[in-house]
N, C-alpha and C. Protein backbone atom coordinates (compact mmCIF):
# COMPACT_ATOMS: atom_id res chain seq x y z
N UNK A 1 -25.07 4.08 -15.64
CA UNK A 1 -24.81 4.27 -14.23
C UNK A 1 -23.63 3.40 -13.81
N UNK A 2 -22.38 3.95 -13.37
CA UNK A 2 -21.42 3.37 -12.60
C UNK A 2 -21.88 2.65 -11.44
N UNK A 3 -21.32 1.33 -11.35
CA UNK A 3 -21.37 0.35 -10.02
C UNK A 3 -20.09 0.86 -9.56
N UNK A 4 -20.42 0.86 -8.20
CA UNK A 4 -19.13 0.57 -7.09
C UNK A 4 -18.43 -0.67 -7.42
N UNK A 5 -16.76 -0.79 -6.87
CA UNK A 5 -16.01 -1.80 -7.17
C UNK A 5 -16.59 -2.44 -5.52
N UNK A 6 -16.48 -3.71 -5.51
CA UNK A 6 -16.56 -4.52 -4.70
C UNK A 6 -14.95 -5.64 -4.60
N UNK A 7 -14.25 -5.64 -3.39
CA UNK A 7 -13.33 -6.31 -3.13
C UNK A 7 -13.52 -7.53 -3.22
N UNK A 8 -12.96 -8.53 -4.05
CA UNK A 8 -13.14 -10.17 -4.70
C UNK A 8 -12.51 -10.58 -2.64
N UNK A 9 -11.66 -10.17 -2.43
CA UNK A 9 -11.28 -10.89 -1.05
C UNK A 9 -11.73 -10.44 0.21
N UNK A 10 -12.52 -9.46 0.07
CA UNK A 10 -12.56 -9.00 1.48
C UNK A 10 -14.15 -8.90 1.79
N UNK A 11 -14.87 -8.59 0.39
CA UNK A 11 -16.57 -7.95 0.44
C UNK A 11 -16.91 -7.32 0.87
N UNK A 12 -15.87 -5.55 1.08
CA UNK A 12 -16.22 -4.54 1.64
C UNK A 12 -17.14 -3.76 0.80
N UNK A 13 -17.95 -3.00 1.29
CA UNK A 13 -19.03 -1.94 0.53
C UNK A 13 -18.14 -0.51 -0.35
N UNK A 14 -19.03 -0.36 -1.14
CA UNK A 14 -18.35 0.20 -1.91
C UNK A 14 -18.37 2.13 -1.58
N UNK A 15 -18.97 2.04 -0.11
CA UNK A 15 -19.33 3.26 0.55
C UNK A 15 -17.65 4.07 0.65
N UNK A 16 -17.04 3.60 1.09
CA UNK A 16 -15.45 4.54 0.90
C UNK A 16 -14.61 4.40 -0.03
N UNK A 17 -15.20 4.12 -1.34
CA UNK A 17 -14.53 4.05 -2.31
C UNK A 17 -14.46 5.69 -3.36
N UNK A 18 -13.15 5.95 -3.86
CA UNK A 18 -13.54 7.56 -4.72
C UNK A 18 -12.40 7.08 -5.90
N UNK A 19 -12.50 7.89 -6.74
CA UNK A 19 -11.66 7.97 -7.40
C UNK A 19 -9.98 8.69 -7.14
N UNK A 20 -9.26 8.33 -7.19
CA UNK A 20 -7.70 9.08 -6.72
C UNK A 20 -7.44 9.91 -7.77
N UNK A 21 -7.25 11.45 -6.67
CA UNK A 21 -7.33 12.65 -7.10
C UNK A 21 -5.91 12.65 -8.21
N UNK A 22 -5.92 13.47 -8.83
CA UNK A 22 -5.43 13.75 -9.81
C UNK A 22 -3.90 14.35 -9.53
N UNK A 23 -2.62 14.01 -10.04
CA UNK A 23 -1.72 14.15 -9.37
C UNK A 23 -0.98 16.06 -9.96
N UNK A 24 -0.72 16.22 -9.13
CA UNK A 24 -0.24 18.23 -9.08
C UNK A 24 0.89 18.04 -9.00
N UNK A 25 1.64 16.72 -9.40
CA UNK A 25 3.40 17.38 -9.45
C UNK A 25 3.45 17.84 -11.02
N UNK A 26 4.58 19.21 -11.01
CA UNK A 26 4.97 19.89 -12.73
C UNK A 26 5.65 18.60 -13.29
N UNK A 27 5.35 18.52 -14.89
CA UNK A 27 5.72 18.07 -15.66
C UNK A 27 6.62 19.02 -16.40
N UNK A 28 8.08 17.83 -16.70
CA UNK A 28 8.92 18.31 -17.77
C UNK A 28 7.88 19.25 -18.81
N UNK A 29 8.61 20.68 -19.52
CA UNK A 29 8.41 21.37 -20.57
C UNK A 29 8.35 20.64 -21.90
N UNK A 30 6.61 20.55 -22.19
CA UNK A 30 6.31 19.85 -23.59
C UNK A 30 5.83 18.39 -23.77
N UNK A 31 5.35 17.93 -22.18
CA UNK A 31 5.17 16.81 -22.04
C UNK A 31 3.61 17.13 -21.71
N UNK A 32 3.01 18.46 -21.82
CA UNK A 32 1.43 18.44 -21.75
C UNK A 32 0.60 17.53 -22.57
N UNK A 33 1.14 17.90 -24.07
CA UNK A 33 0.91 17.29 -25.17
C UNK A 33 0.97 15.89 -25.32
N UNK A 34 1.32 14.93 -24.39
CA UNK A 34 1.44 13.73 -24.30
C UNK A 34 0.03 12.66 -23.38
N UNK A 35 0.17 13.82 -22.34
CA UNK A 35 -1.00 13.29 -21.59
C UNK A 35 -2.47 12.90 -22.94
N UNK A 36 -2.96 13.04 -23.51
CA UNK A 36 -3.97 12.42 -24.12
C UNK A 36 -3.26 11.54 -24.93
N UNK A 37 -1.96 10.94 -24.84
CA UNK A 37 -2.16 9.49 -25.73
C UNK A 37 -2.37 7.85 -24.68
N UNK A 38 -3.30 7.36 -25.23
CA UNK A 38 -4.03 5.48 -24.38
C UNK A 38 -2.44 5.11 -24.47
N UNK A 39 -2.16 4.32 -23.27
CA UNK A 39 -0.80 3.39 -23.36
C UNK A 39 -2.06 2.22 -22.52
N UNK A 40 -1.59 0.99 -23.00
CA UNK A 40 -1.96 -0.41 -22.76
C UNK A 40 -1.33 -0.39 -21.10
N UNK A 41 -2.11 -1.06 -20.00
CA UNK A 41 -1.53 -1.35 -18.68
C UNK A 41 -1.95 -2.98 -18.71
N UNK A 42 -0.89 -4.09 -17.90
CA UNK A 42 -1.05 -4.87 -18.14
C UNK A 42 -1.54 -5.46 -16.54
N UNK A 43 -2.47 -6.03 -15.91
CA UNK A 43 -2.40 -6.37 -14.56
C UNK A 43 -1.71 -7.94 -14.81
N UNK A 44 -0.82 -8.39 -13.63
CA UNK A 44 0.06 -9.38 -13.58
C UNK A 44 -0.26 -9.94 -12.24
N UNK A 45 -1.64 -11.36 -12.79
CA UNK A 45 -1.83 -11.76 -11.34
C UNK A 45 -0.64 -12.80 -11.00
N UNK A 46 0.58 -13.37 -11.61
CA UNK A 46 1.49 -14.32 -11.20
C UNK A 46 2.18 -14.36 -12.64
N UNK A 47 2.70 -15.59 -12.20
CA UNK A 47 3.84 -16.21 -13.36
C UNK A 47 4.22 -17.65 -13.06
N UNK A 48 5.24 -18.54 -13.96
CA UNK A 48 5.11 -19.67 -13.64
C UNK A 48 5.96 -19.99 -14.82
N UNK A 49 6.92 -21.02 -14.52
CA UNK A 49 7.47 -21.60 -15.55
C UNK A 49 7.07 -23.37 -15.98
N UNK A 50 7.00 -23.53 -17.18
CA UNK A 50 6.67 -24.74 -17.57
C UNK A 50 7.70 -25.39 -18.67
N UNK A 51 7.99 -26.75 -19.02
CA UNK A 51 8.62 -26.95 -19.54
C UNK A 51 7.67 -27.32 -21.12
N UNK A 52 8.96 -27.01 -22.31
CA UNK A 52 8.09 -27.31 -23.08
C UNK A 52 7.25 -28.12 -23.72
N UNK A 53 7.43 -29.71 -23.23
CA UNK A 53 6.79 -30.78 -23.10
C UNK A 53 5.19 -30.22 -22.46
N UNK A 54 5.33 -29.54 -21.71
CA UNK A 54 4.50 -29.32 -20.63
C UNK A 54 3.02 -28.92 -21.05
N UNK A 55 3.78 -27.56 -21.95
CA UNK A 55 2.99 -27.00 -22.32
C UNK A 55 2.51 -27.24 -23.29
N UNK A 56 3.15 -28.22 -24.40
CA UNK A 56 2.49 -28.52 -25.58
C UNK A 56 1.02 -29.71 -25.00
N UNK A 57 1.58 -29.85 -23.53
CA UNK A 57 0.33 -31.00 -23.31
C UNK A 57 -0.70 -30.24 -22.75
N UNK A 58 -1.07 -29.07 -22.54
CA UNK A 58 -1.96 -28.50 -22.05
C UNK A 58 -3.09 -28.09 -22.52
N UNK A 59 -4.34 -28.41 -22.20
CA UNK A 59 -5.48 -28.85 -23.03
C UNK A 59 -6.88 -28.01 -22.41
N UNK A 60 -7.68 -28.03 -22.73
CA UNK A 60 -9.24 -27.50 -22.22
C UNK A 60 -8.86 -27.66 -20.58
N UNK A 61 -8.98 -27.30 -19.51
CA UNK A 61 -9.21 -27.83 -18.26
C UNK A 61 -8.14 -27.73 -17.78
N UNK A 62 -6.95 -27.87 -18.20
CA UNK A 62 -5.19 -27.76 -17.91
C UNK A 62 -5.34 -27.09 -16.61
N UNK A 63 -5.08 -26.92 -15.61
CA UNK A 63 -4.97 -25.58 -14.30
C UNK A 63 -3.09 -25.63 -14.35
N UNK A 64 -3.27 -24.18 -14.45
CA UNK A 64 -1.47 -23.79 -14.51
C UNK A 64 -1.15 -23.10 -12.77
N UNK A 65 -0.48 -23.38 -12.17
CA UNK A 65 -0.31 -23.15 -10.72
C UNK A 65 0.52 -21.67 -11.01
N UNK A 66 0.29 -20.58 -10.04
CA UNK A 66 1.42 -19.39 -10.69
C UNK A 66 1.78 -18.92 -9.43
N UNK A 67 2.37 -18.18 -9.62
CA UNK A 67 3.56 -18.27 -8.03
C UNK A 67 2.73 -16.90 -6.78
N UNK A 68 1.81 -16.61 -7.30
CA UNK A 68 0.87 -15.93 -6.32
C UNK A 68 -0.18 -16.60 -5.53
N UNK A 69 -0.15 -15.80 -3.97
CA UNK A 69 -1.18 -16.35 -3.53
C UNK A 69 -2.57 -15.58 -3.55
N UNK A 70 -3.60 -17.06 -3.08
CA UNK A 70 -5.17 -16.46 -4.14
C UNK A 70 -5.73 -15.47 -3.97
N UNK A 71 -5.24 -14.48 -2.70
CA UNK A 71 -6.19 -13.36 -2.22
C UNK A 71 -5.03 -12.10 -2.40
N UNK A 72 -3.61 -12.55 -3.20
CA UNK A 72 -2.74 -11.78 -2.98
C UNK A 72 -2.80 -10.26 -3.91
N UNK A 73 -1.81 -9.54 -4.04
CA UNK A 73 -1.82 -8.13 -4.08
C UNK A 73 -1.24 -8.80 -6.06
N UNK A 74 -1.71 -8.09 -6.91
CA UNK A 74 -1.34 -8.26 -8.69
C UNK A 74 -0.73 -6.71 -8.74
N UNK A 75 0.04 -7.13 -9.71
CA UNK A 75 1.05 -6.10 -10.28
C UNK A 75 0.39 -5.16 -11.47
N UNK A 76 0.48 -3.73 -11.66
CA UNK A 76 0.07 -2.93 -12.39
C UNK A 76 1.21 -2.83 -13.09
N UNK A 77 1.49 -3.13 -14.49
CA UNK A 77 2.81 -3.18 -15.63
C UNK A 77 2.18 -2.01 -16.59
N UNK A 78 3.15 -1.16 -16.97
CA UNK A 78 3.19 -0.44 -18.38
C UNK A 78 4.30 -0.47 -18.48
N UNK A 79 4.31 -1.28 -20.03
CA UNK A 79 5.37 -1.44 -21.01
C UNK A 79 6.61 -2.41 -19.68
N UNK A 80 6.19 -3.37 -19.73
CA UNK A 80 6.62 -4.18 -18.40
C UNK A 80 7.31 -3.81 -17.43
N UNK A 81 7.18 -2.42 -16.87
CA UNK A 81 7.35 -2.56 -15.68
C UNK A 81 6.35 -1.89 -14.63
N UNK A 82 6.67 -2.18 -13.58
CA UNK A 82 6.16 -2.38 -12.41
C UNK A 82 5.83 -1.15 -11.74
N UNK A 83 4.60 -0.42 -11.82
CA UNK A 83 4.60 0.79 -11.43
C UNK A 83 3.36 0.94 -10.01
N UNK A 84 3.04 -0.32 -9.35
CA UNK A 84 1.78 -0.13 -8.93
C UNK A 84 1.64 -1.61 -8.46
N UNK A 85 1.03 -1.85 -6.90
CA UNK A 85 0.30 -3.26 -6.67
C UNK A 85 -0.83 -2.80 -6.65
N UNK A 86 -1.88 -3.71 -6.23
CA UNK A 86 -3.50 -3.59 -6.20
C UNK A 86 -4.21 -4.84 -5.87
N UNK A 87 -5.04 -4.83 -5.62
CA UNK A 87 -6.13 -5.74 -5.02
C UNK A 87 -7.06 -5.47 -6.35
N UNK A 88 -7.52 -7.24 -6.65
CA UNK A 88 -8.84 -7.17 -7.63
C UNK A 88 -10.02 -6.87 -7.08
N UNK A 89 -10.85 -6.22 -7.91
CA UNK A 89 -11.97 -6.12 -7.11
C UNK A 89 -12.99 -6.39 -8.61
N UNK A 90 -14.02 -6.22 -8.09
CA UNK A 90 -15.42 -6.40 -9.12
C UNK A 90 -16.08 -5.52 -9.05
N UNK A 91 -16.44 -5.05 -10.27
CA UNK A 91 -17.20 -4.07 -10.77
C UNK A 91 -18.67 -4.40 -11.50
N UNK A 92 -19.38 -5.13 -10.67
CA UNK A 92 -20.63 -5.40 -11.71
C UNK A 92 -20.08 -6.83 -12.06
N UNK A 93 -20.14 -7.04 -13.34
CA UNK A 93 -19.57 -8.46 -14.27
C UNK A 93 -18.34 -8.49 -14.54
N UNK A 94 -17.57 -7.35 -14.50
CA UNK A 94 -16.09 -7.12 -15.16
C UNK A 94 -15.31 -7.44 -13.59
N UNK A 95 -13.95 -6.99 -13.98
CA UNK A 95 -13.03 -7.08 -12.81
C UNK A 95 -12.15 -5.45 -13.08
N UNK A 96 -11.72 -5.39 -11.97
CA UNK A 96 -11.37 -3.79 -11.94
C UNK A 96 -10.09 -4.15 -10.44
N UNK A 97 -9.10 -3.26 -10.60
CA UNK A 97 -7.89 -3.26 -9.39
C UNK A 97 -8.19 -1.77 -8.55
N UNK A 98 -8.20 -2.37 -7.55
CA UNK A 98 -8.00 -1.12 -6.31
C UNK A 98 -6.54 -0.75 -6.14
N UNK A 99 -5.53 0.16 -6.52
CA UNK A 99 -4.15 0.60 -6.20
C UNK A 99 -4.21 0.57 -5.09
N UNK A 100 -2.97 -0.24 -4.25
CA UNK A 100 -3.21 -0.16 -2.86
C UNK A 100 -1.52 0.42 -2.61
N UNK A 101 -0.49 0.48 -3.12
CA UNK A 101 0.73 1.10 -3.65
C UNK A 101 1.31 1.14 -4.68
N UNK A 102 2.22 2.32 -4.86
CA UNK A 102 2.32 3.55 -5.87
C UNK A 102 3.60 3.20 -6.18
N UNK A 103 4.45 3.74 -7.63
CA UNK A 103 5.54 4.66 -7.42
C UNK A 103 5.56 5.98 -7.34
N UNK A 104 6.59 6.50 -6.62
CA UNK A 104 6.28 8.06 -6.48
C UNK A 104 5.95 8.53 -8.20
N UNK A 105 5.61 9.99 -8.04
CA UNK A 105 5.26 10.84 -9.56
C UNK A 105 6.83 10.44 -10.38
N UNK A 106 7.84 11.09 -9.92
CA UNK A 106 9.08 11.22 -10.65
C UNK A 106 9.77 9.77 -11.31
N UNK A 107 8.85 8.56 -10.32
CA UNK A 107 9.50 6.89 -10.64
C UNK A 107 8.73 6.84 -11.70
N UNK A 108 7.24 7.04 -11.76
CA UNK A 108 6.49 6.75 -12.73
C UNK A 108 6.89 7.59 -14.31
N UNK A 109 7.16 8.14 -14.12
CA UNK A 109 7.35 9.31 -15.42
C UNK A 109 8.96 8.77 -15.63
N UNK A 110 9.89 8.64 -14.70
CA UNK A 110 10.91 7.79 -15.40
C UNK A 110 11.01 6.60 -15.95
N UNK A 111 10.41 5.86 -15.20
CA UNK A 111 9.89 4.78 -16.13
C UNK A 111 9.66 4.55 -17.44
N UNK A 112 8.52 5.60 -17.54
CA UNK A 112 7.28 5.92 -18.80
C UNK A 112 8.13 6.42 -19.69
N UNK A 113 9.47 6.70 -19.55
CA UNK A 113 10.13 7.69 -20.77
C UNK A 113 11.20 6.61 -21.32
């Protein structure tokens, strides 16, 4: 049985939550055949630079500061780039992102190629 996602920042109910419908723009000729291959998505809650002193000192307990704030919007990456923000949310024990903006169909598929 699927749990509803629950918002980590907000603790809204999971009553208006659906899945996002399936997108109806045509695909380039011969690119059907593609849709069933897994590509890795990476969520990108921040970043942060350290020096390398820094990091060789970083140990059990270390806290690394990253340039996002704590309730802020994480980046959806395939093949590093940037196709998508989102809000974390919780799913049960796991963690799961709510898309809260897109690239259009034609950004995403240029991207992806």
């Amino acid at each position: 049985m699927s749990q509803s996602p629950t918002s980590l920042n907000e603790g809204q109910t999971g009553s208006d939550r659906s899945s996002a419908p399936k997108s109806s723009a045509p695909l380039p000729t011969g690119l059907e055949r593609l849709l069933t291959v897994e590509i890795p998505i990476t969520i990108r809650l921040g970043a942060t630079e350290k020096r390398l002193q820094e990091v060789i000192g970083f140990e059990a307990g270390t806290v690394v500061e990253l340039d996002a704030a704590l309730n802020g919007p994480v980046e959806l990456l395939i093949g590093g780039c940037r196709l998508a923000r989102a809000e974390l949310v919780a799913i049960g024990d796991a963690y799961g992102v709510r898309i809260t903006e897109i690239a259009s169909p034609d950004d995403r598929l240029k991207s992806l190629l």
